[in-house]
C-alpha atoms as a PDB file:
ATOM      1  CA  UNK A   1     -11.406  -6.494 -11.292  1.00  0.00           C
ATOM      2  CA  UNK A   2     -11.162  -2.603 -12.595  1.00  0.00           C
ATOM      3  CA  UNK A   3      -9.216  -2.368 -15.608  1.00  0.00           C
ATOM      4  CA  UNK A   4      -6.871  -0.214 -13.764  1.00  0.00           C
ATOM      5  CA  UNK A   5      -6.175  -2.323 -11.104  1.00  0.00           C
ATOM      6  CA  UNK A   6      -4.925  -5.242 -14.297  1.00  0.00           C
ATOM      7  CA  UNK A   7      -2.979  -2.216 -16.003  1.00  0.00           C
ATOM      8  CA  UNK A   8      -0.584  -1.721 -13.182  1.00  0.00           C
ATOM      9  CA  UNK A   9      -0.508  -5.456 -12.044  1.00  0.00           C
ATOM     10  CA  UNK A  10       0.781  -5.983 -15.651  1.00  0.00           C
ATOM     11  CA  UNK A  11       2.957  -2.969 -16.047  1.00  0.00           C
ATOM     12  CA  UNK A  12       4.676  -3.908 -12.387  1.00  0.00           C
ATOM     13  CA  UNK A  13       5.300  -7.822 -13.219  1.00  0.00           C
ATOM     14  CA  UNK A  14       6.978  -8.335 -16.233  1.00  0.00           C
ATOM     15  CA  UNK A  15       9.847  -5.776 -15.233  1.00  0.00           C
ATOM     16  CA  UNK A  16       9.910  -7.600 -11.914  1.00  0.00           C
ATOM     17  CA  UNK A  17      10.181 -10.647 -13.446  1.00  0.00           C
ATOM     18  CA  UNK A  18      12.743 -10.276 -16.151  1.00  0.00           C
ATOM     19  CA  UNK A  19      15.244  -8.330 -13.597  1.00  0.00           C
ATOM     20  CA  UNK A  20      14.471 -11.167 -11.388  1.00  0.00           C
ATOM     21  CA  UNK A  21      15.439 -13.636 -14.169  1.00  0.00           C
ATOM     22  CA  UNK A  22      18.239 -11.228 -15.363  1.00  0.00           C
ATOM     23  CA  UNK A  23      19.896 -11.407 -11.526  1.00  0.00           C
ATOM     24  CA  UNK A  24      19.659 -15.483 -11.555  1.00  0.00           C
ATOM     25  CA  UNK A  25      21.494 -15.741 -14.704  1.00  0.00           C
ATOM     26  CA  UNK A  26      24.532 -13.229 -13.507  1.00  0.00           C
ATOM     27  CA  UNK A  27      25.082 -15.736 -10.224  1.00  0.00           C
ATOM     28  CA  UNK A  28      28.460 -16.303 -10.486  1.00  0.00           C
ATOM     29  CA  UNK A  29      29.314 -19.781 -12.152  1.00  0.00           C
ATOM     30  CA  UNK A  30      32.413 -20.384  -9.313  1.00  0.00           C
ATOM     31  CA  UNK A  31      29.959 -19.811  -6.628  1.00  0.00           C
ATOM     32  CA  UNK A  32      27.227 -22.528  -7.756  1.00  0.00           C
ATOM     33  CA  UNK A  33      30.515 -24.849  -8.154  1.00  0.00           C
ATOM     34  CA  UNK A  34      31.620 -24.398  -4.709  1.00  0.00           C
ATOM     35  CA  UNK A  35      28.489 -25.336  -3.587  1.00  0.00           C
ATOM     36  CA  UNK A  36      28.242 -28.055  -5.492  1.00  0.00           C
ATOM     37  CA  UNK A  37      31.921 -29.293  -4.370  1.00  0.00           C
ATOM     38  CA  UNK A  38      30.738 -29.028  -0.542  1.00  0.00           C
ATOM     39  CA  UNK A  39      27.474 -31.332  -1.708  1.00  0.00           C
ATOM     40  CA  UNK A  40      25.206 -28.995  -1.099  1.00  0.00           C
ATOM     41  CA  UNK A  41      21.140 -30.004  -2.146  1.00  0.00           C
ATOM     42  CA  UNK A  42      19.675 -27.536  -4.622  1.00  0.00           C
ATOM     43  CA  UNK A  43      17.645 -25.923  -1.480  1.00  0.00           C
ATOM     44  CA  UNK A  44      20.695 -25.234   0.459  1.00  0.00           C
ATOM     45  CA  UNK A  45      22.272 -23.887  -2.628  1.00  0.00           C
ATOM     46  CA  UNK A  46      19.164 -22.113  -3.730  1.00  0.00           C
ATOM     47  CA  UNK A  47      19.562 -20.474   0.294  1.00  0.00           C
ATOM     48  CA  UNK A  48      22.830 -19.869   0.567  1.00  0.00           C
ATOM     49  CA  UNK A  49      23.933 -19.034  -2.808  1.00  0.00           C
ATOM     50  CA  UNK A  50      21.334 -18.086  -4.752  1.00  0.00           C
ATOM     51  CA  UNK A  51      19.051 -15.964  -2.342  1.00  0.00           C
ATOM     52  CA  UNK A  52      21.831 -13.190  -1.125  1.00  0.00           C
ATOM     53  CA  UNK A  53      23.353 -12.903  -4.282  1.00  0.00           C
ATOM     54  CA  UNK A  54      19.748 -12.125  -6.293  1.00  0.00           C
ATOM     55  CA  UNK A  55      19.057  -9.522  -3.030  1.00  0.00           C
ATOM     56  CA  UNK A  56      20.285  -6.717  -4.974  1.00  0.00           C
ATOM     57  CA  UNK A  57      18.644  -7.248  -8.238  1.00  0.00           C
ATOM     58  CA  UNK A  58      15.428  -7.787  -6.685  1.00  0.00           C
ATOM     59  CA  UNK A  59      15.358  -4.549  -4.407  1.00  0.00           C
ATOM     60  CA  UNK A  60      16.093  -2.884  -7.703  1.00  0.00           C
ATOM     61  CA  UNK A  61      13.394  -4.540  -9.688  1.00  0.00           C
ATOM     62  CA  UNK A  62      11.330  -3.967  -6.820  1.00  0.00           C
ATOM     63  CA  UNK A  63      12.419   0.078  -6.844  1.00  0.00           C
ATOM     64  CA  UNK A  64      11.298  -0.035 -11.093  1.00  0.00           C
ATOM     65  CA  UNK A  65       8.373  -2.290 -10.728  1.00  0.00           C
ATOM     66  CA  UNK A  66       6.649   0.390  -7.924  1.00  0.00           C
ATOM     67  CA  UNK A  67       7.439   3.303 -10.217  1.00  0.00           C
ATOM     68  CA  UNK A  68       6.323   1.685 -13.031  1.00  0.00           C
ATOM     69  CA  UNK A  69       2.806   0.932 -11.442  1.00  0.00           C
ATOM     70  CA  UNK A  70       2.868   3.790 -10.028  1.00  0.00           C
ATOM     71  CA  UNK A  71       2.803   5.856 -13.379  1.00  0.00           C
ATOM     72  CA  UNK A  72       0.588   3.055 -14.897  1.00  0.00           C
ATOM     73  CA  UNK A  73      -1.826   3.778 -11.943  1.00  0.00           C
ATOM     74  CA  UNK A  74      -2.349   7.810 -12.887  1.00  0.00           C
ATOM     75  CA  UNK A  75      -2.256   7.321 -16.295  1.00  0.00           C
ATOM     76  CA  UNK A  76      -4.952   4.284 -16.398  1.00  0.00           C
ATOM     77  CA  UNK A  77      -7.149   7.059 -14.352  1.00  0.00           C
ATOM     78  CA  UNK A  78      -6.974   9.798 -16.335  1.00  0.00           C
ATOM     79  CA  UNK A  79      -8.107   7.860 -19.762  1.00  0.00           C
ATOM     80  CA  UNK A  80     -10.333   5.653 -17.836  1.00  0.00           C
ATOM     81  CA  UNK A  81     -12.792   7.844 -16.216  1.00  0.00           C
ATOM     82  CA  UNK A  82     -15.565  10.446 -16.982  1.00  0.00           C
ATOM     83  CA  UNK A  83     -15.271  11.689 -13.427  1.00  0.00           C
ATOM     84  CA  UNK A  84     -13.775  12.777 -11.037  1.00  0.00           C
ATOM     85  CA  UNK A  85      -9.769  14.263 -12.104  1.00  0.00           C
ATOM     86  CA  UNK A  86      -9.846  12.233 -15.253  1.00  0.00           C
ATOM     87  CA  UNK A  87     -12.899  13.822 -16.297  1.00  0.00           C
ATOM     88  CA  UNK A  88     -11.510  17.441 -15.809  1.00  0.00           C
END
């Protein structure tokens, strides 16, 4: 795999992954209990509760993880190559 193909896999998932993480962790607590009061299994809770309220969060990591990579992307090109608009 190119080098700068790695760069901006690794400059787009760790941002995507700890706004991911971040949104999980800011679920509110009273919503997981109400689920848990109605007896819900951790896969309907994880759809019902946890998937719609992590939508916004990960539409936003999503928005920072594509600019990221997409910066990472140019720059890894211009220091990378000899040729072509890195070379001039």
């Amino acid at each position: 795999m190119p080098k700068t193909v790695v760069y901006v896999l690794v400059s787009a998932v760790w941002p995507f992954i700890i706004n991911t993480m971040s949104g999980v962790r800011a679920i509110d607590a009273e919503l997981l209990a109400a689920a848990r009061s109605f007896c819900a299994t951790e896969r309907q809770t994880l759809r019902t509760v946890v998937l719609p309220a992590i939508i916004p969060v990960v539409m936003a990591a999503m928005r920072q993880a594509l600019a990221l990579s997409w910066m990472a992307g140019v720059i890894a090109e211009v220091l990378s190559t000899q040729t072509g608009v890195g070379g001039f």
